[in-house]
PDB file of N, CA and C in Angstrom:
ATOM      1  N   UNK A   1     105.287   2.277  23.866  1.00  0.00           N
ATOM      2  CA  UNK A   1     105.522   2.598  25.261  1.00  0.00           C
ATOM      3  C   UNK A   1     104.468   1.920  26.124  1.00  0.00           C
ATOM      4  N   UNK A   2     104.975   1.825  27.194  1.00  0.00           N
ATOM      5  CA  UNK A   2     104.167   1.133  28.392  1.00  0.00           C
ATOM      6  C   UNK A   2     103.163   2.084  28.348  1.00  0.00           C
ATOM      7  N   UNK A   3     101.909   1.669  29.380  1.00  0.00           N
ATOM      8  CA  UNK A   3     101.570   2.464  30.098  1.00  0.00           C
ATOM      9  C   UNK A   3     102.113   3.609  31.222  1.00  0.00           C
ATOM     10  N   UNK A   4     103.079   2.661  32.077  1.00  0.00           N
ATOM     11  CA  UNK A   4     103.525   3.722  33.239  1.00  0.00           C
ATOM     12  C   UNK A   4     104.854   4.387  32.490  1.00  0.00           C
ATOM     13  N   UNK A   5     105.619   4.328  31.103  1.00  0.00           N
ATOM     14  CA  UNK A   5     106.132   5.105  30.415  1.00  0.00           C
ATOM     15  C   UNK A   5     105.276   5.938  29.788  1.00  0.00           C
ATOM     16  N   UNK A   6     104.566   5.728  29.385  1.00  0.00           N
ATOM     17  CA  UNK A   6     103.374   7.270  28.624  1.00  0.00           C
ATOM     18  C   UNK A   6     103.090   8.060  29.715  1.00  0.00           C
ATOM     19  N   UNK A   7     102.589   7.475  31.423  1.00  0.00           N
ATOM     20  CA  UNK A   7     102.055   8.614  32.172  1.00  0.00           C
ATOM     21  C   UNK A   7     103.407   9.702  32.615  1.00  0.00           C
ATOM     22  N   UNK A   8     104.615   8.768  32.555  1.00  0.00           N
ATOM     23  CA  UNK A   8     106.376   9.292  33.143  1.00  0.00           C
ATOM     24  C   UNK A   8     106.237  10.639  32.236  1.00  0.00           C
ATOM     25  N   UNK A   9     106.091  10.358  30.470  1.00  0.00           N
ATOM     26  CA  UNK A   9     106.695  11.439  29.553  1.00  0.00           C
ATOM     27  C   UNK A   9     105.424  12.174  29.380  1.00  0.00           C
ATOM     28  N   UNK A  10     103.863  11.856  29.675  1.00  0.00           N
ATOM     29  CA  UNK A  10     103.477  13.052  29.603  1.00  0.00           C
ATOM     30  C   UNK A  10     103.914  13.854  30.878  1.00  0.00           C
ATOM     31  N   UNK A  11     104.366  13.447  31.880  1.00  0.00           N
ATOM     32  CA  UNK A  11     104.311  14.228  33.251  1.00  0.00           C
ATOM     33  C   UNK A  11     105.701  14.898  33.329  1.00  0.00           C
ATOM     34  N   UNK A  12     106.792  14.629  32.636  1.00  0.00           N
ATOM     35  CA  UNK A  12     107.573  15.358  32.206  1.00  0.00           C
ATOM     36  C   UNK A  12     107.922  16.140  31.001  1.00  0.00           C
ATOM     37  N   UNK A  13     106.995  16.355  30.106  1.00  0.00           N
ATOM     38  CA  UNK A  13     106.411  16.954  28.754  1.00  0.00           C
ATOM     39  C   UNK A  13     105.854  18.711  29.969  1.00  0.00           C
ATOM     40  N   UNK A  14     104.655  17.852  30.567  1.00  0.00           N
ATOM     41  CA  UNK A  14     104.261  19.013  31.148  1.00  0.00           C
ATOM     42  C   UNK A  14     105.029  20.279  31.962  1.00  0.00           C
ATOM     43  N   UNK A  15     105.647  19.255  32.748  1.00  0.00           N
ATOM     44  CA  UNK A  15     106.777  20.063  33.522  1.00  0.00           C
ATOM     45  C   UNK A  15     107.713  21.306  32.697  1.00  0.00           C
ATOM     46  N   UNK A  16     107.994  20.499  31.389  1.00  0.00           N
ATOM     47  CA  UNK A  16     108.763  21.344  31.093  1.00  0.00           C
ATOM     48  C   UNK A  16     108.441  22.470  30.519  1.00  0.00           C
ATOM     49  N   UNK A  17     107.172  22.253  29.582  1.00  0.00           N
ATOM     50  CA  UNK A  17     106.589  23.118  29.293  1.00  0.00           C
ATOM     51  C   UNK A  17     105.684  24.208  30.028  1.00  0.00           C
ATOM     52  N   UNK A  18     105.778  23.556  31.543  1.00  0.00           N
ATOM     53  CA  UNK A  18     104.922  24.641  32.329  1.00  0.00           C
ATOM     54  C   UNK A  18     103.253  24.548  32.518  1.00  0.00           C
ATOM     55  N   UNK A  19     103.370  23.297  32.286  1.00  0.00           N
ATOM     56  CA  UNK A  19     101.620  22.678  32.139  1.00  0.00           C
ATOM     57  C   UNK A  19     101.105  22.235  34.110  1.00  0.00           C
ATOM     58  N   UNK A  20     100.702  22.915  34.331  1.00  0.00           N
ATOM     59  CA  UNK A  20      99.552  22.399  35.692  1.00  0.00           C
ATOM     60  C   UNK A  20      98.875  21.323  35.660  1.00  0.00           C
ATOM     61  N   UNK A  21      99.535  20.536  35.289  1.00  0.00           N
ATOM     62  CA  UNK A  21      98.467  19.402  35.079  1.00  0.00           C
ATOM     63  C   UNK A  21      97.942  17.983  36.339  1.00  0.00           C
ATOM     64  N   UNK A  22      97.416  17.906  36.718  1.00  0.00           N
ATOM     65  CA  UNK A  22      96.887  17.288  37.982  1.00  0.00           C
ATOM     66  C   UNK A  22      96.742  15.793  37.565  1.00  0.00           C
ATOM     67  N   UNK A  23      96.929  14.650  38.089  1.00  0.00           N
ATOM     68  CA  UNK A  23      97.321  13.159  37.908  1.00  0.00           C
ATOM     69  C   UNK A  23      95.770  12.895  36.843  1.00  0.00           C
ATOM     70  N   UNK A  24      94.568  13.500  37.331  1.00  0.00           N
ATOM     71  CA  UNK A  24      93.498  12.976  36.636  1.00  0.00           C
ATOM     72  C   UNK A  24      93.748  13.220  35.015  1.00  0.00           C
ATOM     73  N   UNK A  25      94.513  14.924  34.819  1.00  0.00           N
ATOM     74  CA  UNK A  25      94.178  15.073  33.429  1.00  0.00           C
ATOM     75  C   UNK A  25      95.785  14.465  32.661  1.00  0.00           C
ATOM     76  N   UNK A  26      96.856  14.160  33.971  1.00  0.00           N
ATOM     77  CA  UNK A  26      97.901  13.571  33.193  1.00  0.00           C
ATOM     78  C   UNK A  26      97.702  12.057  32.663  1.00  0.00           C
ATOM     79  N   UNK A  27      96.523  11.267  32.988  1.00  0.00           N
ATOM     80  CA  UNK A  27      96.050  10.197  32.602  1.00  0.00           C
ATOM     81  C   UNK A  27      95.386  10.214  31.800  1.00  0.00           C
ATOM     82  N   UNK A  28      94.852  11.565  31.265  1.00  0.00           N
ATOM     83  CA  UNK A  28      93.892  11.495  30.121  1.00  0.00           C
ATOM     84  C   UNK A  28      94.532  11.823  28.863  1.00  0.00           C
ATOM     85  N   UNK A  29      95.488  12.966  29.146  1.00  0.00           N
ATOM     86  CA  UNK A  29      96.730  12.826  27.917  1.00  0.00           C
ATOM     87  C   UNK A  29      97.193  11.470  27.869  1.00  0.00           C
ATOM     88  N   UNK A  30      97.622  11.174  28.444  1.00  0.00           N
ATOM     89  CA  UNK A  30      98.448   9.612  28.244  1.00  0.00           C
ATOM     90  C   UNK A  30      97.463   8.116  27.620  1.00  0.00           C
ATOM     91  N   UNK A  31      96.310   8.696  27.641  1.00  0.00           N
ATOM     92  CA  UNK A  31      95.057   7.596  27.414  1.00  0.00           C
ATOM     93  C   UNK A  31      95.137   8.261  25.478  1.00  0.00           C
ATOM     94  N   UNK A  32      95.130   9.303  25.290  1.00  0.00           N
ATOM     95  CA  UNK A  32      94.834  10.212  24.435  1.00  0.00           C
ATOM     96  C   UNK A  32      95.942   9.777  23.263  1.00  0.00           C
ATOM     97  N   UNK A  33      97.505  10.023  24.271  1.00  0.00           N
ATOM     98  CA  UNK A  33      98.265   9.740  23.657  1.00  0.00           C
ATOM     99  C   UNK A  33      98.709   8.258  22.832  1.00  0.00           C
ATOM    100  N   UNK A  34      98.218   7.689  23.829  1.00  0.00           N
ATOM    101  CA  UNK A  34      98.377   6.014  23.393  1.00  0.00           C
ATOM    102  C   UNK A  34      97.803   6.026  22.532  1.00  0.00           C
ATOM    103  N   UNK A  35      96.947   6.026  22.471  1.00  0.00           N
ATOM    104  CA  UNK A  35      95.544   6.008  21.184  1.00  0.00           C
ATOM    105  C   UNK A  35      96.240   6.100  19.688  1.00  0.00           C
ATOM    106  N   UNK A  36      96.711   7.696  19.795  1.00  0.00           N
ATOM    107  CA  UNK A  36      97.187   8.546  18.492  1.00  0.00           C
ATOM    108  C   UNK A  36      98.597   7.632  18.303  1.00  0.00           C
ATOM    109  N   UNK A  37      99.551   7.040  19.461  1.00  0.00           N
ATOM    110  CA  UNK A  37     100.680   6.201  19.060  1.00  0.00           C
ATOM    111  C   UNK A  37     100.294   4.863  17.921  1.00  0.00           C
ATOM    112  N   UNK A  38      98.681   4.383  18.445  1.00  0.00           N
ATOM    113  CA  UNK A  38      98.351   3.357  18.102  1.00  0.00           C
ATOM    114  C   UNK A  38      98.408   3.560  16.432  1.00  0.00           C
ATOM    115  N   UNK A  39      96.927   4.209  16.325  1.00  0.00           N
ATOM    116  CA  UNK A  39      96.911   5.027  15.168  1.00  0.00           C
ATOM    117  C   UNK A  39      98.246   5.172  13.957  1.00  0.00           C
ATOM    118  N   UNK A  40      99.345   5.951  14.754  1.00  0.00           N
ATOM    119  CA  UNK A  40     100.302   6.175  13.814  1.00  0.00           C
ATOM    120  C   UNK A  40     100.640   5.221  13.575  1.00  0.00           C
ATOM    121  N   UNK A  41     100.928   4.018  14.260  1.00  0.00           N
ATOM    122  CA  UNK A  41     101.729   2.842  14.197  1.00  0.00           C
ATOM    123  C   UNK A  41     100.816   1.815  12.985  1.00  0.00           C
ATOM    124  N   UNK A  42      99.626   2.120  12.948  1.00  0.00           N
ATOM    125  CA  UNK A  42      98.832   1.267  11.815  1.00  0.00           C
ATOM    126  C   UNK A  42      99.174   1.707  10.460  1.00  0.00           C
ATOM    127  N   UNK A  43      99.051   3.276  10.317  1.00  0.00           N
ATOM    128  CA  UNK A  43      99.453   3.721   9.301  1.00  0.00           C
ATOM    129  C   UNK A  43     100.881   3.542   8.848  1.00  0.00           C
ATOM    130  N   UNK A  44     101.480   3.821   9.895  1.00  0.00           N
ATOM    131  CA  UNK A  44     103.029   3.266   9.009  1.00  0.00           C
ATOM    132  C   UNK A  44     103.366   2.251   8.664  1.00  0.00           C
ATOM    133  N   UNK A  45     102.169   1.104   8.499  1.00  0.00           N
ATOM    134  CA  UNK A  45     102.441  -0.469   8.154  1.00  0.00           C
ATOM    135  C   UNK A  45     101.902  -0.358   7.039  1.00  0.00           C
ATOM    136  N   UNK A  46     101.324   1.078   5.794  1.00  0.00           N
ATOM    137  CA  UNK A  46     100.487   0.563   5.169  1.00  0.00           C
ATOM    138  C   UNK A  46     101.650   0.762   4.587  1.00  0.00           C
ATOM    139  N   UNK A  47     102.148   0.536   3.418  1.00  0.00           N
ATOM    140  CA  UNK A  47     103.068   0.591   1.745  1.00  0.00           C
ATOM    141  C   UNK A  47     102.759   2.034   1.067  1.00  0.00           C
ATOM    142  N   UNK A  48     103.599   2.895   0.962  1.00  0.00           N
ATOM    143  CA  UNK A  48     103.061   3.867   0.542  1.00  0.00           C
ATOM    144  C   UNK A  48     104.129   4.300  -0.702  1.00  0.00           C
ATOM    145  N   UNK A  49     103.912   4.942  -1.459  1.00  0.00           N
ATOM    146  CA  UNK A  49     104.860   4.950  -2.672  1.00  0.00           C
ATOM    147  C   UNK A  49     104.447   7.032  -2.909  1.00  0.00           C
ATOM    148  N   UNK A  50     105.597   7.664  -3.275  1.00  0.00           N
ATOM    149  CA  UNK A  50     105.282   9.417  -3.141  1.00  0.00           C
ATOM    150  C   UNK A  50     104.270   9.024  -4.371  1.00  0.00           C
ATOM    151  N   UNK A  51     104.232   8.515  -5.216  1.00  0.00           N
ATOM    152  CA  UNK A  51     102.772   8.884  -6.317  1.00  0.00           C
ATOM    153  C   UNK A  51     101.401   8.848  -5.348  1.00  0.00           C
ATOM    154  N   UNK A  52     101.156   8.180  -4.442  1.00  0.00           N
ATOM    155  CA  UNK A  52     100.133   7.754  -3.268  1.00  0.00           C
ATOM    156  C   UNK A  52      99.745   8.905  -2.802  1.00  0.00           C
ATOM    157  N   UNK A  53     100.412  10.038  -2.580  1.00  0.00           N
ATOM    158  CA  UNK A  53      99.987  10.981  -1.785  1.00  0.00           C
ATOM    159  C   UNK A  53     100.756  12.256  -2.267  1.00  0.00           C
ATOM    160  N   UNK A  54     100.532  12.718  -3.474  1.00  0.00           N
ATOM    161  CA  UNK A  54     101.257  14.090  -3.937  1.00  0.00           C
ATOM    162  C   UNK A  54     101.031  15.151  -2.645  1.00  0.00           C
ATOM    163  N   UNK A  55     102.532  16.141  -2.758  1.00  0.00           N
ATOM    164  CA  UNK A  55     102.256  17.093  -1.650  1.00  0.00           C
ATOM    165  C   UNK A  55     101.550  18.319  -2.555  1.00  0.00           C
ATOM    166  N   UNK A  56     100.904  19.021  -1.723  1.00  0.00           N
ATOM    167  CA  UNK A  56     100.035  20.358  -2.487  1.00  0.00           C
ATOM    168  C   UNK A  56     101.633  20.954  -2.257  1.00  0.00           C
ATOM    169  N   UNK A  57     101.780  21.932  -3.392  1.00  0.00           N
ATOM    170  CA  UNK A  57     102.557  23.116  -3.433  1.00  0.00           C
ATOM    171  C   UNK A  57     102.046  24.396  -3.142  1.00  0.00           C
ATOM    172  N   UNK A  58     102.647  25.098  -2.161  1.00  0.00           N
ATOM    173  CA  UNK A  58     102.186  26.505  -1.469  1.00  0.00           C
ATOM    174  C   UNK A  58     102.961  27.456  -2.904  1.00  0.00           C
ATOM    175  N   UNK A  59     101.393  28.733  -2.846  1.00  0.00           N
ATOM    176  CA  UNK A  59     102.005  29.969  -3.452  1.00  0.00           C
ATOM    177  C   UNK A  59     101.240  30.821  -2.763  1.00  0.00           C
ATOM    178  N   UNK A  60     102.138  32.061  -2.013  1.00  0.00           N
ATOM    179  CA  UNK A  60     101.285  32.694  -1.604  1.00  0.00           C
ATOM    180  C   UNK A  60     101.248  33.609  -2.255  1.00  0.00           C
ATOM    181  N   UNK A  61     100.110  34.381  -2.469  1.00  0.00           N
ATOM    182  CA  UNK A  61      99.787  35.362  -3.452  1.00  0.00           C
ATOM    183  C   UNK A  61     100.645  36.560  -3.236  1.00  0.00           C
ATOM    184  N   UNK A  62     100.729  37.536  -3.779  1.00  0.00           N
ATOM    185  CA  UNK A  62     101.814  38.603  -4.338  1.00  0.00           C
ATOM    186  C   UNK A  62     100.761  39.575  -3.234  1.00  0.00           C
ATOM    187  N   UNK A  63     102.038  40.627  -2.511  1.00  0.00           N
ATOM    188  CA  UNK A  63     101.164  41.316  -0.980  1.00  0.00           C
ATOM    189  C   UNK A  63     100.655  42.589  -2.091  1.00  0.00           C
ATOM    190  N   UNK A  64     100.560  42.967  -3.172  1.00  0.00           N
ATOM    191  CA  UNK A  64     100.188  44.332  -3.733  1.00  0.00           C
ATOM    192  C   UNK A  64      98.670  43.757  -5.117  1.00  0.00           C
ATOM    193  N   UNK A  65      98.080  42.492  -4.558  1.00  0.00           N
ATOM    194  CA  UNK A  65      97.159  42.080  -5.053  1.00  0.00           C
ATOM    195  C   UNK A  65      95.873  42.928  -4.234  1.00  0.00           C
ATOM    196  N   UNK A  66      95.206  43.750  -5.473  1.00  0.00           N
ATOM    197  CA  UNK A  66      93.595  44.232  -4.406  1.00  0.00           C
ATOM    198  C   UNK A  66      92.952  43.452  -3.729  1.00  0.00           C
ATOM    199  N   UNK A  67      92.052  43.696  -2.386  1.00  0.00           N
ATOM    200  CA  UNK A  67      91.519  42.574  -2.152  1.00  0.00           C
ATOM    201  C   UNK A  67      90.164  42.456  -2.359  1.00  0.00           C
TER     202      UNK A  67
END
């Protein structure tokens, strides 16, 4: 995304969600946001194969365990 597309969707992100957000701090999300777009966009160029990154498996413990 552009620049003046990142400041458009954070400023309608906010809206909808009900965010007060004033032009200074809607530029700082959007500075924020670019960043983390950047970021993701490096990582999804690396090659990744599921052996690369096993997921942890959740167990949550049994609710009649003492604590």
């Amino acid at each position: 995304m552009t620049e003046e597309q990142t400041l458009a969707y954070v400023r309608a992100v906010a809206a909808v969600v009900g965010l007060p957000l004033d032009d200074e701090q809607i530029a700082r999300v959007a500075v924020h946001l670019q960043r983390t777009a950047g970021l993701a966009a490096t990582l999804e160029d690396v090659p990744l194969e599921p052996h690369d990154e096993p997921a942890e498996l959740f167990c949550p413990a049994p609710f009649d365990q003492p604590r």
